[in-house]
Protein backbone atom coordinates (compact mmCIF):
# COMPACT_ATOMS: atom_id res chain seq x y z
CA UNK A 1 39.73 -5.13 51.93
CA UNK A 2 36.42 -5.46 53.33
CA UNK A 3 33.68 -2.53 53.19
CA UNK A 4 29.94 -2.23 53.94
CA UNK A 5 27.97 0.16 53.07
CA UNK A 6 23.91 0.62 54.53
CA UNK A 7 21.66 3.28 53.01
CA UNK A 8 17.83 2.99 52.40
CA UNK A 9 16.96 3.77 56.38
CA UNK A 10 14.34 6.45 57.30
CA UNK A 11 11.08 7.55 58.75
CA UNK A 12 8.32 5.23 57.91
CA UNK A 13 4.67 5.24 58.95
CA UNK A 14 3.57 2.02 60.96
CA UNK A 15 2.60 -0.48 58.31
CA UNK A 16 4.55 0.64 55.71
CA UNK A 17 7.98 -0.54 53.59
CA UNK A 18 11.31 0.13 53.29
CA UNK A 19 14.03 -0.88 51.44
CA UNK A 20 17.45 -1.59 52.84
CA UNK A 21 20.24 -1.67 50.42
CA UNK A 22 24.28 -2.74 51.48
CA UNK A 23 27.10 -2.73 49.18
CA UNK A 24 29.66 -5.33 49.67
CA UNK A 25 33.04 -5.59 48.02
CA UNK A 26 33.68 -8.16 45.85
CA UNK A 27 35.89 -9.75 48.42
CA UNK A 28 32.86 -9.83 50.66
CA UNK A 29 30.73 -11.33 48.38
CA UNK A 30 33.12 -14.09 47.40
CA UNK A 31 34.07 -15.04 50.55
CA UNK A 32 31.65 -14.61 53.26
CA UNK A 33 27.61 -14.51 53.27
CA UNK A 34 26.29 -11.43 54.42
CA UNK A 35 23.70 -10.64 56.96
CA UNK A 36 21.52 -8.46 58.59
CA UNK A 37 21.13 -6.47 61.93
CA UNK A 38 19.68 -4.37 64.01
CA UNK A 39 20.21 -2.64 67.45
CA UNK A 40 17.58 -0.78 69.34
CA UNK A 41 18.31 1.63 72.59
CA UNK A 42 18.62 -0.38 75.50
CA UNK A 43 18.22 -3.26 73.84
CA UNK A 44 20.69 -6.44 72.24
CA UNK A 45 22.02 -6.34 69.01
CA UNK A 46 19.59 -8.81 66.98
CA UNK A 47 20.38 -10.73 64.15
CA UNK A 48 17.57 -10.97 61.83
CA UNK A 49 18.43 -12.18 58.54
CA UNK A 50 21.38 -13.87 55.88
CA UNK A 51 22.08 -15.21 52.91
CA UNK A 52 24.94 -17.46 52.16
CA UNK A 53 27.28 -17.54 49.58
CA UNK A 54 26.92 -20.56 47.89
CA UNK A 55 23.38 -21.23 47.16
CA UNK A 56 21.94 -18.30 48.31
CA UNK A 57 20.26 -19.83 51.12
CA UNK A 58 18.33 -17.88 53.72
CA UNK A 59 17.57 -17.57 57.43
CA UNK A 60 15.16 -15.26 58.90
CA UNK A 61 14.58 -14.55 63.02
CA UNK A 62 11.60 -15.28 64.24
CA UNK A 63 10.38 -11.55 64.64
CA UNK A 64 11.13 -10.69 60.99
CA UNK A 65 10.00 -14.11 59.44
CA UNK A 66 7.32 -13.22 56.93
CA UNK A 67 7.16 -9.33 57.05
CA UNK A 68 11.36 -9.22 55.62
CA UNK A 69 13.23 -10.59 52.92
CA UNK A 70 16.44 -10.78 52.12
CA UNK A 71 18.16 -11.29 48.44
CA UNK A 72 21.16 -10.26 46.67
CA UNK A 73 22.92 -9.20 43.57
CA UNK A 74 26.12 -10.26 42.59
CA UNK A 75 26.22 -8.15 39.22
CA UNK A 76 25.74 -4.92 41.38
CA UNK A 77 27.16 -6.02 44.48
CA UNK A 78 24.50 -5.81 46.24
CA UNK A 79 22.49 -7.15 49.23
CA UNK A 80 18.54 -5.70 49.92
CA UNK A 81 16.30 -6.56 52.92
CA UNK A 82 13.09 -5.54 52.04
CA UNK A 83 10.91 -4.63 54.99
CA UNK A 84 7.03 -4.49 55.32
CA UNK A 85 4.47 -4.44 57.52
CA UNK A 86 6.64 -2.55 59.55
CA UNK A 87 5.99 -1.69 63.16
CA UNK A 88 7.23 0.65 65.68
CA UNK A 89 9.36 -1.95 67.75
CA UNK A 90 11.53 -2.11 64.61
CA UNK A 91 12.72 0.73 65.15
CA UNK A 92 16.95 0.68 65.81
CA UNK A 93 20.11 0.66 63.98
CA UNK A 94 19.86 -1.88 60.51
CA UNK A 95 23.54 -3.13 59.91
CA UNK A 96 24.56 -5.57 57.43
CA UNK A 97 27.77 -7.26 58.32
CA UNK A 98 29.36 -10.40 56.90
CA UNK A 99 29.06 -13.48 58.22
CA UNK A 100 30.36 -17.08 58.84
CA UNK A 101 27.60 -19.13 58.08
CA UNK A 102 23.74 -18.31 57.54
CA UNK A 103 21.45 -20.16 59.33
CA UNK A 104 20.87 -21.26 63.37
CA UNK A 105 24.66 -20.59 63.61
CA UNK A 106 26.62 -18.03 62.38
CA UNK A 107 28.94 -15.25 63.59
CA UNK A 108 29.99 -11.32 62.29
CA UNK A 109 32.72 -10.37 61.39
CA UNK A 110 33.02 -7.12 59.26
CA UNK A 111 30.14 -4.35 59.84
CA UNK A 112 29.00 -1.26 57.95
CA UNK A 113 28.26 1.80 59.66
CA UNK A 114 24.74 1.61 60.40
CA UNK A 115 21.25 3.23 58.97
CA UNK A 116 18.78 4.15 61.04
CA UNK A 117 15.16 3.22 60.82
CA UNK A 118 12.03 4.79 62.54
CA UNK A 119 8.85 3.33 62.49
CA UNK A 120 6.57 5.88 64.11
CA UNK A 121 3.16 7.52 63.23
């Protein structure tokens, strides 16, 4: 079984940092890399960030490249994406969701349910 599970989302001031955490089962973790989302109103579903499996390489979007960044845990089961310098168009849905692949190509598979983050003064 595959689960997901987002939490760290909230209200944040423009400029300021949050902390997105997703817990991945072990299956997850062993057999897919896992990466982050986001979905605004109106708007395409956005893939911003991953980090495979293997090496723990990483892949960043252009509109998150050096304001996020992504790491994981294996001992906890965990995956963050650290967020800063945060600015009101980053405001949407943050999912993580694994992945097949990391990098210029790579595809979703199993989500989480979603935590919303506001960036708004």
């Amino acid at each position: 079984q595959v689960e997901l599970v987002e939490s760290g989302g909230g209200l944040v001031q423009p400029g300021g940092s949050l902390r997105l955490s997703c817990e991945a089962s072990a299956f997850a973790l062993d057999y897919y890399a896992i990466g982050w989302f986001r979905q605004a109103p109106g708007k395409e579903r956005e893939g911003l960030s991953c980090v495979s499996g293997g090496r723990g390489n990483t892949y960043y979007a252009d509109s998150v490249k050096g304001r996020f960044t992504i790491s994981r845990d294996y001992r906890k089961k965990m995956v963050y994406l650290q967020m800063n310098s945060l600015k009101p168009e980053d405001t949407a849905v943050y999912y993580c969701a694994t992945t097949v692949g990391c990098g210029v190509n790579w595809t979703p598979s199993y989500w989480g349910q979603g935590t919303q983050v506001t960036v708004s003064s």
